[in-house]
PDB file of N, CA and C in Angstrom:
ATOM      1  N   UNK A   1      85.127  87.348 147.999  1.00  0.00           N
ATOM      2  CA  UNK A   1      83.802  87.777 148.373  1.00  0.00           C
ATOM      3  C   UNK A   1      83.082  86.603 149.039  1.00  0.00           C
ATOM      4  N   UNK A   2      82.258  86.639 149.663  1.00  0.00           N
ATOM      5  CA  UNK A   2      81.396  86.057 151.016  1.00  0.00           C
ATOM      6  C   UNK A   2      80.665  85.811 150.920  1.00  0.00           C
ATOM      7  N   UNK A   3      79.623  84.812 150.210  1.00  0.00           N
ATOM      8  CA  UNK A   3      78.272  84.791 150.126  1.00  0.00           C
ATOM      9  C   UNK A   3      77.624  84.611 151.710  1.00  0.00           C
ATOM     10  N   UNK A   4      76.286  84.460 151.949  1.00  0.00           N
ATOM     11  CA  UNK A   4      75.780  84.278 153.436  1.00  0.00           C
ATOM     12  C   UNK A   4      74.135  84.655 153.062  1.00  0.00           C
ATOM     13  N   UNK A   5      73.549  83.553 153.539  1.00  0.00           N
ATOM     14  CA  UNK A   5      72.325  83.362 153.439  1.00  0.00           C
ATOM     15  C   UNK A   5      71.088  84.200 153.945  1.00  0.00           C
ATOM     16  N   UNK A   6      70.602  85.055 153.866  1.00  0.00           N
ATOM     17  CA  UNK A   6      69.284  85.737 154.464  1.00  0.00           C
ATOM     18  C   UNK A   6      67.948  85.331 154.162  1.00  0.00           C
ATOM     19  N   UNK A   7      67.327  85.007 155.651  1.00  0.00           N
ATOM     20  CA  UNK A   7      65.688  84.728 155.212  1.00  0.00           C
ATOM     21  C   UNK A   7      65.170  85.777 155.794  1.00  0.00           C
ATOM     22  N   UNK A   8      64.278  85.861 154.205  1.00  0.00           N
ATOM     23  CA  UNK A   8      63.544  86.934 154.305  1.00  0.00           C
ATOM     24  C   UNK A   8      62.023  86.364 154.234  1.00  0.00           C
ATOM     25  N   UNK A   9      61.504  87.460 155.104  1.00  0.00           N
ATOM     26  CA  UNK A   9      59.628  87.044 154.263  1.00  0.00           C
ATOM     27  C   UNK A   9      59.110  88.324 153.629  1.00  0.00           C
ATOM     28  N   UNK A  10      58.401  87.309 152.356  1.00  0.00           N
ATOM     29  CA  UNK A  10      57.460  88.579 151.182  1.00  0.00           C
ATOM     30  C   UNK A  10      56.251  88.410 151.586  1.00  0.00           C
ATOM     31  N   UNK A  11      55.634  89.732 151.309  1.00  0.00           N
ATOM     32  CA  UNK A  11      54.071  89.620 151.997  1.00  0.00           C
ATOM     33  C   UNK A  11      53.489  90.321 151.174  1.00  0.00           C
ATOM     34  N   UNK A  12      52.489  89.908 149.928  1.00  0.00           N
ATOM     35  CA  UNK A  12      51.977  90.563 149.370  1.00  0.00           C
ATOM     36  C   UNK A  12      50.734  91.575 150.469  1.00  0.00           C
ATOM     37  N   UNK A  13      50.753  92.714 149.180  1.00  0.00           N
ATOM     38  CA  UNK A  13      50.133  93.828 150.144  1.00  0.00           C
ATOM     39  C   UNK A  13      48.773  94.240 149.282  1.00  0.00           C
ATOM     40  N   UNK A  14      47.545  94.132 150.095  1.00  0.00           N
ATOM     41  CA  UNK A  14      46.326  94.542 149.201  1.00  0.00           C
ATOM     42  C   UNK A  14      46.297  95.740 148.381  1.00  0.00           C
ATOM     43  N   UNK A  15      47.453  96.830 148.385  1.00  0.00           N
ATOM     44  CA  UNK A  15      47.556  97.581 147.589  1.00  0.00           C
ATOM     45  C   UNK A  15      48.241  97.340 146.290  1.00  0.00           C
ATOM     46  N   UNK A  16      48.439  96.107 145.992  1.00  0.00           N
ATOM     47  CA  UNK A  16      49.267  95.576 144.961  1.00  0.00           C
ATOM     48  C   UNK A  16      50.608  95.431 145.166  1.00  0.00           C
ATOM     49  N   UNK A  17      50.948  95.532 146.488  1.00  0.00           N
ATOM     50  CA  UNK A  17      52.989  95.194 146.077  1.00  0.00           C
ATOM     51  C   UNK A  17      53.483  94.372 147.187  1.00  0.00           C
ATOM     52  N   UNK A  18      54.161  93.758 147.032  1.00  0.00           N
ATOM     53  CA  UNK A  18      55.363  92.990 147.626  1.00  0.00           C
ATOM     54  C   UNK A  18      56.084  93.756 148.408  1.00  0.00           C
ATOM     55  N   UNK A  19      56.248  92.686 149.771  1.00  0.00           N
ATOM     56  CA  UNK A  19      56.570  93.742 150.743  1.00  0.00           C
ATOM     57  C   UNK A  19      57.673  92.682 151.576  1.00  0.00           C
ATOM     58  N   UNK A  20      59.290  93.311 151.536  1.00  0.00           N
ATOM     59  CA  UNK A  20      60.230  92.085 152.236  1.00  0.00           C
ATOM     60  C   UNK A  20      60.940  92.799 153.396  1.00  0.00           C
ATOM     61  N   UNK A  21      60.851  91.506 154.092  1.00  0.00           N
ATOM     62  CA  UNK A  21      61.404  92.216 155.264  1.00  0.00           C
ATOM     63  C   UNK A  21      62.218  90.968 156.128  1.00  0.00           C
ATOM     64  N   UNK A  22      62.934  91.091 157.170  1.00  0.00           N
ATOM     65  CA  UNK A  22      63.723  89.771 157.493  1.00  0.00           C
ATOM     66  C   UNK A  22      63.995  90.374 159.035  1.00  0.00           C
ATOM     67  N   UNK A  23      63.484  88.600 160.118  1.00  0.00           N
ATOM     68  CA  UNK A  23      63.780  88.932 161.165  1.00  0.00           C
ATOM     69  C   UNK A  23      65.393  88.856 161.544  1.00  0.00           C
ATOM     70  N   UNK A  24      66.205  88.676 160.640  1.00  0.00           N
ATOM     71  CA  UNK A  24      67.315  88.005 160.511  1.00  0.00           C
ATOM     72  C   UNK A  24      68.361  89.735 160.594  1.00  0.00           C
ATOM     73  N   UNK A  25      68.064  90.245 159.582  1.00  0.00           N
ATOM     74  CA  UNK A  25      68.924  91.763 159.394  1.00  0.00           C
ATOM     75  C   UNK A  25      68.103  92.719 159.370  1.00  0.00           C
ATOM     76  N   UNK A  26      67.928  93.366 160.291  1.00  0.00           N
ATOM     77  CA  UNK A  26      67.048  94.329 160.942  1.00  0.00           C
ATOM     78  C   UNK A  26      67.255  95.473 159.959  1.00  0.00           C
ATOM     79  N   UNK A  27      66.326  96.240 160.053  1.00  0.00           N
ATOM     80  CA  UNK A  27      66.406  97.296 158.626  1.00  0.00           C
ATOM     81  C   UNK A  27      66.452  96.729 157.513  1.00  0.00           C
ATOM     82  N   UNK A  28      65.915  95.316 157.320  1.00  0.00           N
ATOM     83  CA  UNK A  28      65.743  95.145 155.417  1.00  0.00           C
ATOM     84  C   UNK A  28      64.388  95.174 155.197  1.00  0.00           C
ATOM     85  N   UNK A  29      63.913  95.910 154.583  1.00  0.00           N
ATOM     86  CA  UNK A  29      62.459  96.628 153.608  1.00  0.00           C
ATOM     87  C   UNK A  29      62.742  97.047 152.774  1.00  0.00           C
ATOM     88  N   UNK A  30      61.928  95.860 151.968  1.00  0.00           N
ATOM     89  CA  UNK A  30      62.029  95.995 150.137  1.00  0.00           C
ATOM     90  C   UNK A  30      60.643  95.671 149.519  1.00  0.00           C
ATOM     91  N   UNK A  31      60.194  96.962 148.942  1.00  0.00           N
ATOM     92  CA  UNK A  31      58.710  96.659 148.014  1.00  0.00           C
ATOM     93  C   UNK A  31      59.307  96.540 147.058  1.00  0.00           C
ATOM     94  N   UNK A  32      58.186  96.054 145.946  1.00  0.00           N
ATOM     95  CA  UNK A  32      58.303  95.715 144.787  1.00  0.00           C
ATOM     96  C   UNK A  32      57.121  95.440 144.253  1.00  0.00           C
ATOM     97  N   UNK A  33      57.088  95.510 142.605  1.00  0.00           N
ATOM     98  CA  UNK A  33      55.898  94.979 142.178  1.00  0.00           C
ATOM     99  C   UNK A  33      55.479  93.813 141.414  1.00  0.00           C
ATOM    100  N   UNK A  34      56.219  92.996 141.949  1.00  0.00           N
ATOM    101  CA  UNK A  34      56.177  90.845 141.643  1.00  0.00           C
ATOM    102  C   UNK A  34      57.316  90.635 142.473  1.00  0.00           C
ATOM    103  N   UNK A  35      57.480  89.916 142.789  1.00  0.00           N
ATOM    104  CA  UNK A  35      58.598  88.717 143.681  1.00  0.00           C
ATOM    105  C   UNK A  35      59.873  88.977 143.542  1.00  0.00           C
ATOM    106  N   UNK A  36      59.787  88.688 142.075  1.00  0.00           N
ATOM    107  CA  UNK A  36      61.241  88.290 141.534  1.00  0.00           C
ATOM    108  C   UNK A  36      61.702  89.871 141.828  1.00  0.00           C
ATOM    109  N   UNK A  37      60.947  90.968 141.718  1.00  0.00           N
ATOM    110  CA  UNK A  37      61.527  92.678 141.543  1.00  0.00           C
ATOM    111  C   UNK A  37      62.150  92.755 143.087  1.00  0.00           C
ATOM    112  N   UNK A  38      60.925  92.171 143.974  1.00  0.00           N
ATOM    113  CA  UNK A  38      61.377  92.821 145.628  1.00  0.00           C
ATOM    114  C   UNK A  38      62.347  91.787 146.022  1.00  0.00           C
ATOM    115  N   UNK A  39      62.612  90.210 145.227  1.00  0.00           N
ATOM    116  CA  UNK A  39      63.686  89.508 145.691  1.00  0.00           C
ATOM    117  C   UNK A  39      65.397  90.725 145.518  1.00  0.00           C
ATOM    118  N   UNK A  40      65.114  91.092 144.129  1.00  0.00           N
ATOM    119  CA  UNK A  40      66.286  91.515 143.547  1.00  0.00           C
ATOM    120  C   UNK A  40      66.207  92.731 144.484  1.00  0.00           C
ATOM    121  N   UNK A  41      65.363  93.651 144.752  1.00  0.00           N
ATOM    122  CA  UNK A  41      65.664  94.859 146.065  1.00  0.00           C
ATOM    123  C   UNK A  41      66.276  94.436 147.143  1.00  0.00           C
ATOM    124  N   UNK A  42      65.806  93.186 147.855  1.00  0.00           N
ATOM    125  CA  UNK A  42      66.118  92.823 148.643  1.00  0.00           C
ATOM    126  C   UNK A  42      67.385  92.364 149.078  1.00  0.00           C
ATOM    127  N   UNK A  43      67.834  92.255 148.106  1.00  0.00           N
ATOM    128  CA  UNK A  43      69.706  91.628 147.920  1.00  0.00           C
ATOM    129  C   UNK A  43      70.452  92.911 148.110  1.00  0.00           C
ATOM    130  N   UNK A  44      69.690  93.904 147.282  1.00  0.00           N
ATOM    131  CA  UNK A  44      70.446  95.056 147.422  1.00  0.00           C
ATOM    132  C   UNK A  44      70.787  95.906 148.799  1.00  0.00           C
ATOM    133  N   UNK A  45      69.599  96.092 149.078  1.00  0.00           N
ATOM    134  CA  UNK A  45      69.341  96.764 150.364  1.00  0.00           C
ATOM    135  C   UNK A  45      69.941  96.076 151.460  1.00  0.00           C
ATOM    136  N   UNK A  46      69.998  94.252 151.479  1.00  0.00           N
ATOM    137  CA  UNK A  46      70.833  93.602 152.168  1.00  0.00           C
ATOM    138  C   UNK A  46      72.464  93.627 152.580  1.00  0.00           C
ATOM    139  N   UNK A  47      72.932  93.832 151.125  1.00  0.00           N
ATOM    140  CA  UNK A  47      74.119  93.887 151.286  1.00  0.00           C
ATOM    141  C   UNK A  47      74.601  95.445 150.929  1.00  0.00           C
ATOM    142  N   UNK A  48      73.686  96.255 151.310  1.00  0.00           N
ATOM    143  CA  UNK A  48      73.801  97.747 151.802  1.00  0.00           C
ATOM    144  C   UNK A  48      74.254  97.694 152.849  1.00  0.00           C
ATOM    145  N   UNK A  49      73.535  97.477 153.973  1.00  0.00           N
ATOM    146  CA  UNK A  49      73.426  97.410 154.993  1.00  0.00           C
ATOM    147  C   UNK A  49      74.229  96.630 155.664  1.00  0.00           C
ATOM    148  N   UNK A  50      74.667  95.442 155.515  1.00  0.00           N
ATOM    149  CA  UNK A  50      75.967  94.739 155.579  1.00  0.00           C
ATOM    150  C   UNK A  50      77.234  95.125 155.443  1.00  0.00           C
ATOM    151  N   UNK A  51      77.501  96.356 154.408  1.00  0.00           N
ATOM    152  CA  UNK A  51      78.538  97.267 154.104  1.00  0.00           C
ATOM    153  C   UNK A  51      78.773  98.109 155.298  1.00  0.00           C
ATOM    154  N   UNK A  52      77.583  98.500 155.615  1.00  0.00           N
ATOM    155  CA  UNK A  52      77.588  99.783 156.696  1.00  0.00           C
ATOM    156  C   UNK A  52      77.947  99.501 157.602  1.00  0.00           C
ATOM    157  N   UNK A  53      77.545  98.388 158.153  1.00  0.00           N
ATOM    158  CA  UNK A  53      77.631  97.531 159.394  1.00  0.00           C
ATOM    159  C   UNK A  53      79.189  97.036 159.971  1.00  0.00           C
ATOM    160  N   UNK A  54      79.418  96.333 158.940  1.00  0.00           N
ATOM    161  CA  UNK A  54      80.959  95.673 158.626  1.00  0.00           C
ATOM    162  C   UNK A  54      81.542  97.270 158.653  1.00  0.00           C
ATOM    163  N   UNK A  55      81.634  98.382 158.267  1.00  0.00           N
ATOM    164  CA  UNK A  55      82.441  99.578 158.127  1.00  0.00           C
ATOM    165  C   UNK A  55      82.306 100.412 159.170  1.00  0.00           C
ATOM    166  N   UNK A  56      81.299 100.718 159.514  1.00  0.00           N
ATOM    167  CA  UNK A  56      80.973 101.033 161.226  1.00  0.00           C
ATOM    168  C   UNK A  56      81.240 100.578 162.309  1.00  0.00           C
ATOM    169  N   UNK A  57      80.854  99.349 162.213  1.00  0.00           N
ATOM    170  CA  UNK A  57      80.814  98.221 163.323  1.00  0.00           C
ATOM    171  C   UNK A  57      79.559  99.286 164.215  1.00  0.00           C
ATOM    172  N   UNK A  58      78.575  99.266 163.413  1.00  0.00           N
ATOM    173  CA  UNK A  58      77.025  99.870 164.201  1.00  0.00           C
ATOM    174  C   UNK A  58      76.389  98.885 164.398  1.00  0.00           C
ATOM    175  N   UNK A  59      75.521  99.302 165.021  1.00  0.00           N
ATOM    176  CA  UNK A  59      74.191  98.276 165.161  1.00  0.00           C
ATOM    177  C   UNK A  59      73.005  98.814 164.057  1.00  0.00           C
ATOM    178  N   UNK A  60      72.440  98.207 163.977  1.00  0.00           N
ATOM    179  CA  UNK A  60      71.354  98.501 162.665  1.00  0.00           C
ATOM    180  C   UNK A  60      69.724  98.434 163.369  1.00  0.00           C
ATOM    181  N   UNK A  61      69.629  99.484 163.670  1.00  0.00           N
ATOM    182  CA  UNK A  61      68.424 100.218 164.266  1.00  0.00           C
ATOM    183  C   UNK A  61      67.343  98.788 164.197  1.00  0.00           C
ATOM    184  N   UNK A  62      66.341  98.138 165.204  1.00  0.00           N
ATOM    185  CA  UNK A  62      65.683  97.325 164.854  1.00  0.00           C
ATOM    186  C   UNK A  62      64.519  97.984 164.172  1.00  0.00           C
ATOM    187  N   UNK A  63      63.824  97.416 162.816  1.00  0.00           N
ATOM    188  CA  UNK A  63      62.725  97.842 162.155  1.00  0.00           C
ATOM    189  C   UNK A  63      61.124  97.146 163.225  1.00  0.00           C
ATOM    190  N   UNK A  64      60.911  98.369 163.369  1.00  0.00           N
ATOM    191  CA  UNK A  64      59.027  97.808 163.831  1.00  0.00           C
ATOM    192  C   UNK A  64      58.201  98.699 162.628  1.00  0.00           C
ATOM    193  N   UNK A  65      57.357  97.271 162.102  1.00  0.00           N
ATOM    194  CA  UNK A  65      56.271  97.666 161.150  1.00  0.00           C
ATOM    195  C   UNK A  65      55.027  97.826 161.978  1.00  0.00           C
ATOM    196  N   UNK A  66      54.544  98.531 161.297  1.00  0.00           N
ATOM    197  CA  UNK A  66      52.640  98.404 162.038  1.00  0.00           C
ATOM    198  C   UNK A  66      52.019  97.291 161.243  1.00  0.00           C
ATOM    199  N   UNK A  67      50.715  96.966 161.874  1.00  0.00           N
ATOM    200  CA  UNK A  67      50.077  95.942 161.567  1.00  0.00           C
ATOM    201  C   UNK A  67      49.644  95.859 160.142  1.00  0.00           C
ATOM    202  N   UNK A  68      49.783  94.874 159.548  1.00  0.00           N
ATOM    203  CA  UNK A  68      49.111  95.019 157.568  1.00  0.00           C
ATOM    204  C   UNK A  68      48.196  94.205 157.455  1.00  0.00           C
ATOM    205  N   UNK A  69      47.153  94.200 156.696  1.00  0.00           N
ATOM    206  CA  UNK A  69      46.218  93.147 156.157  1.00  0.00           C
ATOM    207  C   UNK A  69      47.113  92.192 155.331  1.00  0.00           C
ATOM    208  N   UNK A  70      47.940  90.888 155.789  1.00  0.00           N
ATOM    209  CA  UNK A  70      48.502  90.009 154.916  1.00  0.00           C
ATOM    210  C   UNK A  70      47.821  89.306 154.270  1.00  0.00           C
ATOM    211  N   UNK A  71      48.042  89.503 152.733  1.00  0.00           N
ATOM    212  CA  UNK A  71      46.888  88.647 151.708  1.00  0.00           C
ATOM    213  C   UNK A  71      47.995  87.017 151.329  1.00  0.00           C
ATOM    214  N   UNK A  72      49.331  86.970 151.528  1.00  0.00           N
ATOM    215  CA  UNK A  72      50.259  86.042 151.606  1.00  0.00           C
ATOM    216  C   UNK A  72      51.285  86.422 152.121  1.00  0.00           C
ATOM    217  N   UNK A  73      51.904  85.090 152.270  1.00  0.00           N
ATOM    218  CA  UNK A  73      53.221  85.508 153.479  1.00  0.00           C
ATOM    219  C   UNK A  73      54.066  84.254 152.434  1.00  0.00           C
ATOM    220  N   UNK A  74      55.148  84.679 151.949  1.00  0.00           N
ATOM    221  CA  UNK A  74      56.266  83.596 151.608  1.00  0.00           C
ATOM    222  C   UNK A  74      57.592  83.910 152.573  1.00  0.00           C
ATOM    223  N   UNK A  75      58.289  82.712 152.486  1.00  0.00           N
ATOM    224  CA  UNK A  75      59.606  82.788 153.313  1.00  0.00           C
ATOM    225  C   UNK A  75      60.514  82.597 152.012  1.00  0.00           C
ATOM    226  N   UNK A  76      61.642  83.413 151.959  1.00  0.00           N
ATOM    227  CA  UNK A  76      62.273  82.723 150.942  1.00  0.00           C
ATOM    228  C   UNK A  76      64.021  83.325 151.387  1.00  0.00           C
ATOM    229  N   UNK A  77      65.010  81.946 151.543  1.00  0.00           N
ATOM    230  CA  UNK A  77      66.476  82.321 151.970  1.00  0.00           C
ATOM    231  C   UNK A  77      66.874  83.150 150.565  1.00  0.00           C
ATOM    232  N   UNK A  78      67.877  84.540 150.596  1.00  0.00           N
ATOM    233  CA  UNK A  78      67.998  84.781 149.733  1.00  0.00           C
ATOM    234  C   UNK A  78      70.155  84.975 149.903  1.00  0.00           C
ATOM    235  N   UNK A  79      70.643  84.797 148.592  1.00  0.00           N
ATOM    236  CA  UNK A  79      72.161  84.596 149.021  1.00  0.00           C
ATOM    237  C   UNK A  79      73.009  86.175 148.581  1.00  0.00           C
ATOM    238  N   UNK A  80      73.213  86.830 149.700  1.00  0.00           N
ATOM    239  CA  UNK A  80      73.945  88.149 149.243  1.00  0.00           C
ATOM    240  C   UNK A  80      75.457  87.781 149.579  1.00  0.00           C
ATOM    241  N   UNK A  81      75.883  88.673 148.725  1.00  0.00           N
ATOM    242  CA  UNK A  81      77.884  88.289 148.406  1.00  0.00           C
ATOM    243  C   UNK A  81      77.895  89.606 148.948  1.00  0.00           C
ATOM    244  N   UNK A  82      78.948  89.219 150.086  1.00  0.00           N
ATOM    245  CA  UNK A  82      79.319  90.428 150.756  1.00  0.00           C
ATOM    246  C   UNK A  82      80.786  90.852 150.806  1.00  0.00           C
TER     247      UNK A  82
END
């Protein structure tokens, strides 16, 4: 198995949740409600999508968000085993 690094950024959201997303692997969006919850979504949904990708050999639709009121912005590399 393969580990490989993804940076992602969390952006807390004035509605209360954590919001991840990465310019790195297009289609990763992961809420959550604290860090550590949308880190651990985020792995998942990562190496979802990495599965599909690698098994398809697709391209992975680019994600456009609309604009948010960002109350914080963290960057954080996260390590999915692929």
């Amino acid at each position: 198995m393969k580990t490989i690094i993804i940076p992602i950024t969390i952006t807390y959201l004035p509605e209360g949740f954590y919001l991840a997303t990465s310019d790195v692997l297009t289609g990763l969006i992961a809420q959550g409600k604290s860090i550590d919850e949308t880190i651990e979504i985020a792995e998942d949904v990562a190496r979802h999508l990495i599965s599909i990708e690698l098994e398809e050999k697709s391209d992975i639709l680019p994600y456009k968000h609309q604009e948010l009121n960002y109350l914080l912005d963290i960057h954080v590399p996260i390590p999915v085993s692929v």
